[in-house]
Protein backbone atom coordinates (compact mmCIF):
# COMPACT_ATOMS: atom_id res chain seq x y z
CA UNK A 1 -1.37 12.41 2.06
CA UNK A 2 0.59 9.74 3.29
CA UNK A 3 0.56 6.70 0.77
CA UNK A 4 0.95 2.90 1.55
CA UNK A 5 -0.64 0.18 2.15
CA UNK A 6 -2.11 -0.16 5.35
CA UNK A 7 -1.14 -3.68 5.93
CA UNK A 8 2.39 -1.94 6.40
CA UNK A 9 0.69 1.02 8.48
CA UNK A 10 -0.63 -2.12 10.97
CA UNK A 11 2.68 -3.72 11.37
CA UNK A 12 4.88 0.64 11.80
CA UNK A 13 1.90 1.01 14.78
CA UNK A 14 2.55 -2.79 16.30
CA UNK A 15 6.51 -1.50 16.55
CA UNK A 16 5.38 1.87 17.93
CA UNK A 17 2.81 0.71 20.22
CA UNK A 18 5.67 -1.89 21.35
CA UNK A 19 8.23 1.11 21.88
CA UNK A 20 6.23 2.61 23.55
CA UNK A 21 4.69 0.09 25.81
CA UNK A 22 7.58 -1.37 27.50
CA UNK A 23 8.36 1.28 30.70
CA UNK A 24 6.77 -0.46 33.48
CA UNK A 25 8.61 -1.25 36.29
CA UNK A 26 8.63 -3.85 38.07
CA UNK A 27 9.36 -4.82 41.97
CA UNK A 28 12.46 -6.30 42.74
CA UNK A 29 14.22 -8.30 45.81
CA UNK A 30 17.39 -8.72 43.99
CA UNK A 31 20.65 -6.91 45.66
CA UNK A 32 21.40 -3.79 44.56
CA UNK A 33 24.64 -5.07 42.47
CA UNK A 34 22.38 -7.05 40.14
CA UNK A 35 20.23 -3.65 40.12
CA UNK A 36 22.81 -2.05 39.27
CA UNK A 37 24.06 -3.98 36.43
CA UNK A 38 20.52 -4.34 34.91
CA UNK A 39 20.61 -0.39 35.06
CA UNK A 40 24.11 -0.27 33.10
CA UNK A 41 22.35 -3.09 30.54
CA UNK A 42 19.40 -0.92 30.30
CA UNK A 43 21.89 1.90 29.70
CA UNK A 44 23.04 0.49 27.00
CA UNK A 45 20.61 -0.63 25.32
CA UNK A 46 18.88 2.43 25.27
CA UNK A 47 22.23 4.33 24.16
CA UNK A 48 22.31 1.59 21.22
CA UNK A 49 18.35 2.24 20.40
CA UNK A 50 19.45 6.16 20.48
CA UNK A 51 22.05 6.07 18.05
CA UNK A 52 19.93 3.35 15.81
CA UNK A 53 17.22 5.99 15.63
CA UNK A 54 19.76 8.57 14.78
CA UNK A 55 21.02 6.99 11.85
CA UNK A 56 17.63 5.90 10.81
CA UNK A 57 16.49 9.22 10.64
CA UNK A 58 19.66 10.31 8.56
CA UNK A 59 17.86 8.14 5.90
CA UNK A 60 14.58 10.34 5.49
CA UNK A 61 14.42 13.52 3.45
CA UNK A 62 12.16 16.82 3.86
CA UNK A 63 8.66 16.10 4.05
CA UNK A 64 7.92 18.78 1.77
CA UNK A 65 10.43 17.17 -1.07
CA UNK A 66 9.13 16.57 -4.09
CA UNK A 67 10.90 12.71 -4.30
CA UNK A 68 8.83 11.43 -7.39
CA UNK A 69 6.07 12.35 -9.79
CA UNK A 70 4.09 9.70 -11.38
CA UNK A 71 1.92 10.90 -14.43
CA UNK A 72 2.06 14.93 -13.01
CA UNK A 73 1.16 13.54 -9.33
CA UNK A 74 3.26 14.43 -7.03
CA UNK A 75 5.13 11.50 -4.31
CA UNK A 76 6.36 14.04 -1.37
CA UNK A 77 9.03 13.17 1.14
CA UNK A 78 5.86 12.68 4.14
CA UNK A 79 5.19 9.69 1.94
CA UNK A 80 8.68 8.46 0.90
CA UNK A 81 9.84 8.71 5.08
CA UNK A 82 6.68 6.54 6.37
CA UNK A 83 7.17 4.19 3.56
CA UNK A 84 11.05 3.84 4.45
CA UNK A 85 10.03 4.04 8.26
CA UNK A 86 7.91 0.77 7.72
CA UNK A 87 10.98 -0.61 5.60
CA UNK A 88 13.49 0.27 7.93
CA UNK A 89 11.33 -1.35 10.80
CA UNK A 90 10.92 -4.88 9.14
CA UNK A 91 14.60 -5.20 8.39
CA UNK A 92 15.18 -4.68 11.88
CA UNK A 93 12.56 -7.33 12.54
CA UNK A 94 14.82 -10.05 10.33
CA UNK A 95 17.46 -8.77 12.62
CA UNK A 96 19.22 -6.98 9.74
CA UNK A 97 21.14 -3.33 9.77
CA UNK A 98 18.97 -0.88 8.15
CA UNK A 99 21.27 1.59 8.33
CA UNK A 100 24.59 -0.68 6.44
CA UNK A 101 25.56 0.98 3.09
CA UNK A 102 24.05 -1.58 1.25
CA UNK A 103 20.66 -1.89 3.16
CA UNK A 104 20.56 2.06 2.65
CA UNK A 105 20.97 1.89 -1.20
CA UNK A 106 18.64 -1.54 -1.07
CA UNK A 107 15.95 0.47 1.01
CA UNK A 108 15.78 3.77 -0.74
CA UNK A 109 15.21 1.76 -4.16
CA UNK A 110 12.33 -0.17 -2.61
CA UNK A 111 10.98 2.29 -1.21
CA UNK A 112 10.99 4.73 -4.31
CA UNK A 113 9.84 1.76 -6.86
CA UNK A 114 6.86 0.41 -4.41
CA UNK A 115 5.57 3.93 -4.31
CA UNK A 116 5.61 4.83 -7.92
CA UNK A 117 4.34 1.18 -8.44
CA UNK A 118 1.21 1.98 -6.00
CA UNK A 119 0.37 5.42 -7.20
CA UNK A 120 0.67 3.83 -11.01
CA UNK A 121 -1.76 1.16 -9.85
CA UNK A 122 -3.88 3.69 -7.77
CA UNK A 123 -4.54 5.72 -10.68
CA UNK A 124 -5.06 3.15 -13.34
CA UNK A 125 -7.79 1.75 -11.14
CA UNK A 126 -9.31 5.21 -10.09
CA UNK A 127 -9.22 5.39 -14.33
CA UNK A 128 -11.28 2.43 -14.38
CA UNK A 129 -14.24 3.19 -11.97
CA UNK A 130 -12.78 1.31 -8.88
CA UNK A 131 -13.20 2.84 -5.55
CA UNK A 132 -14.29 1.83 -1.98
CA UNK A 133 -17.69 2.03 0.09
CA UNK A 134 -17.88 3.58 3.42
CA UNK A 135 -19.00 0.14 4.42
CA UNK A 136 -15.84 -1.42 3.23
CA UNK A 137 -13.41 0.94 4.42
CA UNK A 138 -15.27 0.76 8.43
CA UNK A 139 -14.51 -2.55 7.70
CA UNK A 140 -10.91 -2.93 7.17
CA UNK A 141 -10.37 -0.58 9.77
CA UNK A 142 -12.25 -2.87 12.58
CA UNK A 143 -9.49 -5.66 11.58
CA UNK A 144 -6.75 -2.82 11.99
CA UNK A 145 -7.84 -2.25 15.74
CA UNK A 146 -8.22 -5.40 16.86
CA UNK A 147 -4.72 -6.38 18.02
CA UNK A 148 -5.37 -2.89 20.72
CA UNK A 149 -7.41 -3.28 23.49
CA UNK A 150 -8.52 0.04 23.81
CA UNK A 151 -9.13 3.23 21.56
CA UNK A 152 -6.52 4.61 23.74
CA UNK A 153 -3.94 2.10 22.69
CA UNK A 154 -4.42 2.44 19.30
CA UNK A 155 -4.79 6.13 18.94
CA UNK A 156 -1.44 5.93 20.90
CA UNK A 157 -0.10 3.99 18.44
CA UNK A 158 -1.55 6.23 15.65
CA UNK A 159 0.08 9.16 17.32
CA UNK A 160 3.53 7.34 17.42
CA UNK A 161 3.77 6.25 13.99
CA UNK A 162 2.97 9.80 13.07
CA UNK A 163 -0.48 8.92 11.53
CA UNK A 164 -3.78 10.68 12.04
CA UNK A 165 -7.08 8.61 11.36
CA UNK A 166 -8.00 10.34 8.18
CA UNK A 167 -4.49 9.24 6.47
CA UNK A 168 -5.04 5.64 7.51
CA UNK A 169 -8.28 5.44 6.21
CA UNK A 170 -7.39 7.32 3.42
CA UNK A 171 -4.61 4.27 3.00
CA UNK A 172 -7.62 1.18 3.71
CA UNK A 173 -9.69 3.08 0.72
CA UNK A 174 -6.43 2.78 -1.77
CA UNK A 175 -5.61 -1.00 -0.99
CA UNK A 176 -9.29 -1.58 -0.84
CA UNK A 177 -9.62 0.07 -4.67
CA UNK A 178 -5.98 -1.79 -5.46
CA UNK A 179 -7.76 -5.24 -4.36
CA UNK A 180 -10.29 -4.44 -6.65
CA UNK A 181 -8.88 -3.60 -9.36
CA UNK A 182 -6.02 -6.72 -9.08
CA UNK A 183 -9.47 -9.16 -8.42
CA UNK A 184 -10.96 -8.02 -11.22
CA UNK A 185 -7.80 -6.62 -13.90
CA UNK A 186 -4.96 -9.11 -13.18
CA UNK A 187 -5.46 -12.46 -14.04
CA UNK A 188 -4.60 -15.72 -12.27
CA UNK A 189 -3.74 -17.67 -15.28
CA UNK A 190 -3.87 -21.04 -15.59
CA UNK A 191 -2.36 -23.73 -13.10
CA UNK A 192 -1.93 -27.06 -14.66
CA UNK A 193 -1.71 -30.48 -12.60
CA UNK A 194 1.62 -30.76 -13.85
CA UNK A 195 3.21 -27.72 -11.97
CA UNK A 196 1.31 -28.23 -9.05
CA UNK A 197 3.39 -32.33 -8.93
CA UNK A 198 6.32 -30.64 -9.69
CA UNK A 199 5.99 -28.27 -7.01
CA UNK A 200 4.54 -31.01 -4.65
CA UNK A 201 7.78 -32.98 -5.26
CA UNK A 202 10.05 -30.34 -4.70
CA UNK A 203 8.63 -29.76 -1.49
CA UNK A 204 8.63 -32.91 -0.94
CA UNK A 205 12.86 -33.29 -1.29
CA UNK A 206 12.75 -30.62 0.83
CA UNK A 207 11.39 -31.97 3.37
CA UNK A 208 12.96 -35.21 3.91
CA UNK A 209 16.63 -33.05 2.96
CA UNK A 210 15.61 -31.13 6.38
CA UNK A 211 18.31 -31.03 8.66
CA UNK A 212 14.91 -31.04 12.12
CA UNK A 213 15.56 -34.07 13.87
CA UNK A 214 11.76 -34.53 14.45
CA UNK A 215 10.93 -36.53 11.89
CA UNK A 216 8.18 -34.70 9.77
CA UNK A 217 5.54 -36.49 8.10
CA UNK A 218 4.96 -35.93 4.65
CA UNK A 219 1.78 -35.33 3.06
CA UNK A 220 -0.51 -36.45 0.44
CA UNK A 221 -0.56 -34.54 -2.89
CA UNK A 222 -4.36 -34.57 -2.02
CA UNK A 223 -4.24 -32.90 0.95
CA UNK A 224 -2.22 -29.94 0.33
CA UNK A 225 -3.09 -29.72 -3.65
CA UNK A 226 -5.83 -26.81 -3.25
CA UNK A 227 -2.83 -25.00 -1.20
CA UNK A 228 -0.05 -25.22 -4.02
CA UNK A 229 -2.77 -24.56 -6.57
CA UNK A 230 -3.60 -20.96 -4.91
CA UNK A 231 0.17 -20.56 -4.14
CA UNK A 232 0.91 -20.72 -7.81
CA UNK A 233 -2.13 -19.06 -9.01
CA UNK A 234 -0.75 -15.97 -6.75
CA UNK A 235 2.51 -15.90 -7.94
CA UNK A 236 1.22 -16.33 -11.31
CA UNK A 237 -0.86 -12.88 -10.47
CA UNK A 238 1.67 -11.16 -8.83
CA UNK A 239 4.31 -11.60 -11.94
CA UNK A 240 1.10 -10.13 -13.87
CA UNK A 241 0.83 -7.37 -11.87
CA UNK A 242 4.42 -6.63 -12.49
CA UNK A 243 3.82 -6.72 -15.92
CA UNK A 244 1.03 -4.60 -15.87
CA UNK A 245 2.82 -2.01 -13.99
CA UNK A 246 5.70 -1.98 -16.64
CA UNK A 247 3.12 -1.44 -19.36
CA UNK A 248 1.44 1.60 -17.45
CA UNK A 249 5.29 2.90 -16.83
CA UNK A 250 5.82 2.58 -20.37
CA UNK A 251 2.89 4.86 -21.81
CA UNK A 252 2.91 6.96 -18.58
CA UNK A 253 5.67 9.18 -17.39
CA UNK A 254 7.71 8.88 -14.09
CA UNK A 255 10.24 10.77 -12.45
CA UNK A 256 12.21 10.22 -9.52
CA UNK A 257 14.12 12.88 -7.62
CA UNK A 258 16.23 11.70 -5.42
């Protein structure tokens, strides 16, 4: 089964469906030397996307490898490559190289630790009772589909991003159990009015050190205090989440692979 969050599955179909969406053509009363050079540019780019997708696919390994075990369970190379895919697609998107020797050591690593880091999660949860409803997984999928107009488009999209609709629903039920467990394991902590003026006024300096030449107004700590507080409350989680992860890493056993 492929395994990652589906959040990530959303945003590998929005890049296939977008691939895959743009071959219309259009009517044209240009001269057929301005054709001609939009052909060559077309060309091009399509040579460029060719070779991109080349070395992209350099980057994935045999879907039957084992790449990681996490506690006995096995991480195979179906679920390393989509994981990587959706990496590999949102570097792209901050108009980085995916494919530089650096990016390819940088994405392998967050790819490996974000699986092993899920399935750790996924079973300490499963451990503790958590699971999703029917109900809850319809209902996650609903807000999947809704950027697609039709089933058509987004079983399209599906098809593209070399998904079924069993594996992403299997992928809705994890994060729905993960968002569970986190709600109800992982705690917030405690957010004092101190950090959230400290953070207020380093915003604040931020804002009037802007280089915009519109000049922005600043607001009242009042008005943006509830925003900061759940800002720092989440980060607050998400550093206990980390920790929690180490602790399950430490008593558990993992190995990587590759």
């Amino acid at each position: 089964m492929k395994k990652f969050t589906y959040p990530l599955i959303a945003g590998l179909l929005a890049v296939a469906l977008t691939a895959c969406g743009s071959n219309d053509d259009n009517a044209s009363d240009k001269s057929k030397d301005t054709q001609t050079e939009q052909q060559t540019s077309k060309q091009d780019q399509e040579k460029q996307m060719k070779e991109m997708q080349e070395k992209l696919a350099k980057q994935k390994v045999d879907e039957k490898k084992i790449v990681a075990t996490v506690n006995g369970q096995k991480i195979l190379g179906s679920d390393y490559n989509m994981a990587l895919s959706t990496s590999q697609s949102q570097m792209q998107q901050f108009g980085q190289d995916p494919t530089s020797k650096e990016a390819t050591k940088q994405i392998k690593k967050q790819t490996l630790d974000g699986l092993v880091n899920q399935e750790l999660i996924s079973q300490d949860a499963a451990k503790k009772g958590y699971k999703a409803t029917d109900e809850e997984i319809q209902k996650e999928l609903d807000e999947v589909k809704k950027p697609y107009k039709t089933d058509k488009e987004f079983n399209k999209a599906l098809k593209e991003a070399d998904l079924s609709l069993d594996d992403l629903k299997a992928q809705i039920s994890d994060v729905v159990q993960t968002n569970k467990y986190v709600e109800k394991e992982i705690p917030k902590g405690t957010v004092t009015d101190k950090q959230i003026q400290d953070t207020y006024d380093q915003q604040v300096q931020q804002l009037k050190q802007s280089d915009s030449k519109q000049q922005q107004e600043v607001p009242k700590l009042e008005d943006v205090k509830p925003q900061i507080k759940q800002s720092l409350e989440e980060q607050n989680q998400q550093e206990n989440l980390m920790n929690k992860v180490n602790e399950l890493k430490k008593d558990g056993k993992v190995d990587v692979k590759i």
